[in-house]
C-alpha atoms as a PDB file:
ATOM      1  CA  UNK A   1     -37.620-123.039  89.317  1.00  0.00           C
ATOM      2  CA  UNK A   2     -39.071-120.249  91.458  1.00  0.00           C
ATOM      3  CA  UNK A   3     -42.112-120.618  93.919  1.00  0.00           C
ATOM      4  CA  UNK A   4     -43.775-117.726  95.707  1.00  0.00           C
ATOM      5  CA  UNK A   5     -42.604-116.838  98.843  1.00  0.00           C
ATOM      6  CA  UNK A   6     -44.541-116.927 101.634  1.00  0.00           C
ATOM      7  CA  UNK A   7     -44.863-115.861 105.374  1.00  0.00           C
ATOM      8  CA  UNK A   8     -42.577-117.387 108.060  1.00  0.00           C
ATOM      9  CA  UNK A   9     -45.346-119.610 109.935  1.00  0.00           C
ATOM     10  CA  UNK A  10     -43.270-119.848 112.950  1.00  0.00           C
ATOM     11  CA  UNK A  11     -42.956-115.874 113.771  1.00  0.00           C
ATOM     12  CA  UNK A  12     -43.777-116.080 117.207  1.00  0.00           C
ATOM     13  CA  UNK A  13     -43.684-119.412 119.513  1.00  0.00           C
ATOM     14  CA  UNK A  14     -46.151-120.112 122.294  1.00  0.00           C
ATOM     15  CA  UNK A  15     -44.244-122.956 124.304  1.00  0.00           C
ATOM     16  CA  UNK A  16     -45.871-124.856 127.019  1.00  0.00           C
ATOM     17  CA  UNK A  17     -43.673-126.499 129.203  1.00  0.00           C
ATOM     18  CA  UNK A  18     -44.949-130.047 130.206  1.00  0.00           C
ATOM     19  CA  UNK A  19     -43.913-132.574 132.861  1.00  0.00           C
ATOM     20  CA  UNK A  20     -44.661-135.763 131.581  1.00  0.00           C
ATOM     21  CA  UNK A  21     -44.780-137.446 128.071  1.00  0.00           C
ATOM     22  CA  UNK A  22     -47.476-136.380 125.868  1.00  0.00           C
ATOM     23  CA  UNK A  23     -48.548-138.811 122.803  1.00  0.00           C
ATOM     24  CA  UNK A  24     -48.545-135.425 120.459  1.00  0.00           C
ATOM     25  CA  UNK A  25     -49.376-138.162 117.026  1.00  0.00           C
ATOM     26  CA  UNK A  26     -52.891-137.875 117.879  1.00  0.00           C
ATOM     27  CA  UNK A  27     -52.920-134.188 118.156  1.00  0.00           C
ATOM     28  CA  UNK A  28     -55.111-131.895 115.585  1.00  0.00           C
ATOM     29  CA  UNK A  29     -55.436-128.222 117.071  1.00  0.00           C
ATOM     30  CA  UNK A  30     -55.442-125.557 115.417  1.00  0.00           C
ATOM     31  CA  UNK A  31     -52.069-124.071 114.947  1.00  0.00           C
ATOM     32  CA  UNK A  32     -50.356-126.689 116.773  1.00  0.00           C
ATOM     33  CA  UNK A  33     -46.810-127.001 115.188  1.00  0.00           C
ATOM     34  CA  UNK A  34     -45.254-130.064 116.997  1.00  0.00           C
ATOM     35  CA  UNK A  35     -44.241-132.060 120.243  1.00  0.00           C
ATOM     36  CA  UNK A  36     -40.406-132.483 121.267  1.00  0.00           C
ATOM     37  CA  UNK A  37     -39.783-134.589 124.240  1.00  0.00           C
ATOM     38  CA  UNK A  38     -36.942-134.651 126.667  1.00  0.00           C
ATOM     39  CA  UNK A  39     -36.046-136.871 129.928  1.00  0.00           C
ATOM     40  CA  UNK A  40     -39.806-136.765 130.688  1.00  0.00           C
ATOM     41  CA  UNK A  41     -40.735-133.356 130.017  1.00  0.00           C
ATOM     42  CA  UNK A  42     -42.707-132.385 126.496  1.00  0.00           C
ATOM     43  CA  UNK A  43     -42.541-128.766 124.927  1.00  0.00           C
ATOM     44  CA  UNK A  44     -45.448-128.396 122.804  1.00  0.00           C
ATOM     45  CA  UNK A  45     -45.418-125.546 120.302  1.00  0.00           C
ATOM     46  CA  UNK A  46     -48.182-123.483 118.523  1.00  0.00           C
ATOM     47  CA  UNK A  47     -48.110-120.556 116.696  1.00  0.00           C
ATOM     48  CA  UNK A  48     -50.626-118.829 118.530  1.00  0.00           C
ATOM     49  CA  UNK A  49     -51.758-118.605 122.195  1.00  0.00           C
ATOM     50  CA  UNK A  50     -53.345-122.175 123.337  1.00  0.00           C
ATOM     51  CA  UNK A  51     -54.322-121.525 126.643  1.00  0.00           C
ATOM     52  CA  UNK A  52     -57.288-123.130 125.880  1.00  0.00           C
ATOM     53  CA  UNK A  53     -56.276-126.423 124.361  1.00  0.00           C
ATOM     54  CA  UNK A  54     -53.309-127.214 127.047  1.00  0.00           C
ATOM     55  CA  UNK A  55     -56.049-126.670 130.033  1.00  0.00           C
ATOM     56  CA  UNK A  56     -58.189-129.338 128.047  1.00  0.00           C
ATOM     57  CA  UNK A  57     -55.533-131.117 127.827  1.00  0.00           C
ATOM     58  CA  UNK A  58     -54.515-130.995 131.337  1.00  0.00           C
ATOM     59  CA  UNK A  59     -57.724-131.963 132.557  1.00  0.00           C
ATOM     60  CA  UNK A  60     -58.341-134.951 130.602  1.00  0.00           C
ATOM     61  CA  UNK A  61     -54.314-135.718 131.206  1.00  0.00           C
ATOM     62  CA  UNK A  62     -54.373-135.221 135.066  1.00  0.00           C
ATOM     63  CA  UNK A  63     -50.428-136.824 135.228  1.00  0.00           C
ATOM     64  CA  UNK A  64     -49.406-133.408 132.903  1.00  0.00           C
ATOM     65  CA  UNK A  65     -47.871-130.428 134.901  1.00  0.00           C
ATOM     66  CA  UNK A  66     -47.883-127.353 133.175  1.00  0.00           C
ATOM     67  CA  UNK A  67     -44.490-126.531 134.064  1.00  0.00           C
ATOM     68  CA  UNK A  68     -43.896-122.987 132.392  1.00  0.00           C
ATOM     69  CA  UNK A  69     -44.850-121.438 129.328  1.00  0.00           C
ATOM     70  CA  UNK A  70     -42.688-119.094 126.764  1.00  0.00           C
ATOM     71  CA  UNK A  71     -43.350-116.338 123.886  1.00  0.00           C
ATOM     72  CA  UNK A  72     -40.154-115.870 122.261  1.00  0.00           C
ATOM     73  CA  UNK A  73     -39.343-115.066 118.095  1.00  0.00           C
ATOM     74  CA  UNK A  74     -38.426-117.955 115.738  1.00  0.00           C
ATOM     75  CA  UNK A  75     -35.326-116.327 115.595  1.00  0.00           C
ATOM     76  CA  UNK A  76     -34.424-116.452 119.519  1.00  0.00           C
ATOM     77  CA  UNK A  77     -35.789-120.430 119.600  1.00  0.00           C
ATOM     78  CA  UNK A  78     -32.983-121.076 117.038  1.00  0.00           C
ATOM     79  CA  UNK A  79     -30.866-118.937 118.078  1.00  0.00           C
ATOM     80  CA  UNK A  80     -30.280-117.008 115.296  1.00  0.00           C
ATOM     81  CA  UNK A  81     -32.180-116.178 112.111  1.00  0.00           C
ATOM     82  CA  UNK A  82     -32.635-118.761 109.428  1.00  0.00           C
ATOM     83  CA  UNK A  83     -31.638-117.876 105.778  1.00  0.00           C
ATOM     84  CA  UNK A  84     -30.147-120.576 102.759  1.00  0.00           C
ATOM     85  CA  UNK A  85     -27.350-122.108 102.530  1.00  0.00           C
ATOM     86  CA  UNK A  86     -25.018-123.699  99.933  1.00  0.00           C
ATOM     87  CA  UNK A  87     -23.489-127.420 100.539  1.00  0.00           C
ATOM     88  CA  UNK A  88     -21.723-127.927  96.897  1.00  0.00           C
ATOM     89  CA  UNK A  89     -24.720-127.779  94.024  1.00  0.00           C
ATOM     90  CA  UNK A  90     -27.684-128.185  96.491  1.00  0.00           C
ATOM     91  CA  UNK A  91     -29.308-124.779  98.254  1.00  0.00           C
ATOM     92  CA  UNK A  92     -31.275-125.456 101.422  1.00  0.00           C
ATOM     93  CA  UNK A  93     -33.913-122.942 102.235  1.00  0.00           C
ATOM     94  CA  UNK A  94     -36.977-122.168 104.173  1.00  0.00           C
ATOM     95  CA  UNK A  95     -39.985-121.498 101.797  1.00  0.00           C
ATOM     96  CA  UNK A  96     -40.382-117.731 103.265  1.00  0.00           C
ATOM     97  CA  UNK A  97     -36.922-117.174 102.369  1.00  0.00           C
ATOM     98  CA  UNK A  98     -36.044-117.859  98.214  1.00  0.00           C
ATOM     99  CA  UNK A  99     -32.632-117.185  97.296  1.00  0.00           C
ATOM    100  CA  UNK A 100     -31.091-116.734  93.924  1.00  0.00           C
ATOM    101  CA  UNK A 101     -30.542-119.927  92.270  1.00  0.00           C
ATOM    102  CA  UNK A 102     -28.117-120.198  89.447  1.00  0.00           C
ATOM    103  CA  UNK A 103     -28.867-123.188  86.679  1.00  0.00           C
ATOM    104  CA  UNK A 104     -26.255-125.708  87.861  1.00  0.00           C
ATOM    105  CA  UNK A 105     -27.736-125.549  91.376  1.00  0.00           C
ATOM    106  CA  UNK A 106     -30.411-127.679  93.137  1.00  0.00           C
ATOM    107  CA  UNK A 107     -32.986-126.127  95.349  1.00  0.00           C
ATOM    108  CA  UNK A 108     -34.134-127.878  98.169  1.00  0.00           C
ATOM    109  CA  UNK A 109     -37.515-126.462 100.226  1.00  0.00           C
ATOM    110  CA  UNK A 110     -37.134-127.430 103.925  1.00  0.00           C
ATOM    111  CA  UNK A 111     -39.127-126.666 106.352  1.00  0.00           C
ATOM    112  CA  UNK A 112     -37.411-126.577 109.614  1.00  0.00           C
ATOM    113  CA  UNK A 113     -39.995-126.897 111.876  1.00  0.00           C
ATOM    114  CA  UNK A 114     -38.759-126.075 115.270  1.00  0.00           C
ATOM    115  CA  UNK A 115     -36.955-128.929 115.614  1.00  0.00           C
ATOM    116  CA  UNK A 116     -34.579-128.882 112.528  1.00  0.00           C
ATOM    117  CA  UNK A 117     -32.039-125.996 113.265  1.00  0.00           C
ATOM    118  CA  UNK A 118     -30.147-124.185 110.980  1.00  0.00           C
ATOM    119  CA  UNK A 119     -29.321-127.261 108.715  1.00  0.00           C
ATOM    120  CA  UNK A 120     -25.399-126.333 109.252  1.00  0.00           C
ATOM    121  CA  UNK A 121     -24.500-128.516 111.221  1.00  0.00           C
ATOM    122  CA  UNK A 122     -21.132-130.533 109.947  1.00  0.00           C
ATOM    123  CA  UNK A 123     -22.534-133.879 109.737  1.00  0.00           C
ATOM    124  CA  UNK A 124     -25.574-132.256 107.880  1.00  0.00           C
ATOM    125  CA  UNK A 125     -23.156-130.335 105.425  1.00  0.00           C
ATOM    126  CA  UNK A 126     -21.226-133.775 105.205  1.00  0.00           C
ATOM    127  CA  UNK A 127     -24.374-135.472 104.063  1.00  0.00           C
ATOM    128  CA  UNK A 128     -25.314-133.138 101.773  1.00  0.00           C
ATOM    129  CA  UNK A 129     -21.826-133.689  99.889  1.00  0.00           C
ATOM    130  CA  UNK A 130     -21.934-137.731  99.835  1.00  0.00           C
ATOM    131  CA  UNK A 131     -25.219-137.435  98.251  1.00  0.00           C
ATOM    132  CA  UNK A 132     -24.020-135.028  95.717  1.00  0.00           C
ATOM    133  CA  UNK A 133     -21.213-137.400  94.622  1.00  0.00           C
ATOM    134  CA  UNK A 134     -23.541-140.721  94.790  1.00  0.00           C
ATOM    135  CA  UNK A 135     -25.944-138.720  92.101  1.00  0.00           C
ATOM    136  CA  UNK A 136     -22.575-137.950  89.968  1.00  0.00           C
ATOM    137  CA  UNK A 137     -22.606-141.036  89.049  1.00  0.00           C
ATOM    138  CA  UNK A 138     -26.129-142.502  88.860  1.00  0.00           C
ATOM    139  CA  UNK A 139     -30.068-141.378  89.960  1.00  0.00           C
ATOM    140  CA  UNK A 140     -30.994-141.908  93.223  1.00  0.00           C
ATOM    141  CA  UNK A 141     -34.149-143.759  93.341  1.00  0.00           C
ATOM    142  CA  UNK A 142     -34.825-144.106  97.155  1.00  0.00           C
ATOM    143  CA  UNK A 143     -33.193-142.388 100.026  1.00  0.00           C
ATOM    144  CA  UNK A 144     -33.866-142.532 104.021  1.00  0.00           C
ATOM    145  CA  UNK A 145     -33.955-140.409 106.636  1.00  0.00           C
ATOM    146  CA  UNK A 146     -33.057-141.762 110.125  1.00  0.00           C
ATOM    147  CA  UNK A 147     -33.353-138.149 111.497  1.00  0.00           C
ATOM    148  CA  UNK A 148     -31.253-139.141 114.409  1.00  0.00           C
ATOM    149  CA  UNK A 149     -30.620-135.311 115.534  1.00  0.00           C
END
C-alpha cells in the first residue's frame, strides 16, 4: 500500500510563549497546530504568523503574558530531522516522508505533531515489539493509548 506523499505541514513553527494556562480544546484558528503546557506556561504553535489571533487572545484573556515568541524549522523544534523507522515488521513514518515497504512489513502513518518526537524513544521501540508478538498469535481488536510522554 502506497499513498501520495505530501508536504511537511509543520515546515516552519511560529511559537508564542504564554504565561498562564490556556484551554487550547476550544481553539479553531486557522493554522493553529496545538497547545503544550508546562508548570504554568502554554506554547501555542501555528504554522504561520498569528500575531493577530494571540493579541485577540490576549485581550479577551487579560491573565495571559505573551512571554516570547519563536520562528525556528520543524527540524530544529525536534531536534533533528524526522524520517521512518523500523521496530521489527511495523515502519513508522510521517505522511511527507514514504519509505520503501517490503510485503512482510506494516506501515504505520503518524503524524507527529509537535509534540510526538522522533518515535525512537526505547520505551516506544519496546512497545512497538510487544504488540508485534501479541498479534503473532491472535488479532487485536482494541488497543489504548495512555500517551503518557
Amino acid at each position: 500500500m502506497q499513498n501520495a506523499k505530501c508536504k511537511n505541514p509543520y515546515e516552519e513553527l511560529y511559537i508564542y510563549y504564554l504565561q498562564g494556562r490556556l484551554n487550547a480544546e476550544r481553539i479553531a484558528w486557522e493554522n493553529f497546530i496545538g497547545n503544550w503546557e508546562e508548570e504554568g506556561f502554554s506554547f501555542l504553535f501555528f504554522s504561520k504568523p498569528a500575531e493577530n489571533e494571540v493579541n485577540a487572545l490576549l485581550s479577551a484573556h487579560p491573565e495571559l503574558i505573551l512571554t516570547d515568541q519563536f520562528c525556528m524549522s520543524y527540524e530544529e523544534w525536534q531536534g533533528t530531522r524526522l524520517s521512518s523507522f523500523r521496530a521489527g515488521s511495523f515502519v513508522i513514518y510521517p505522511p511527507w516522508e514514504i519509505p520503501e515497504i517490503q510485503g512482510h512489513e506494516i506501515p504505520i502513518i503518524s503524524d507527529p505533531g509537535v509534540v510526538f518526537g522522533t518515535g525512537t524513544h526505547p520505551t516506544t521501540r519496546d512497545c512497538l515489539y510487544f504488540i508485534e508478538q501479541v498479534c503473532k498469535d491472535q488479532p487485536i481488536e482494541f488497543a489504548l493509548d495512555l500517551g503518557c510522554g
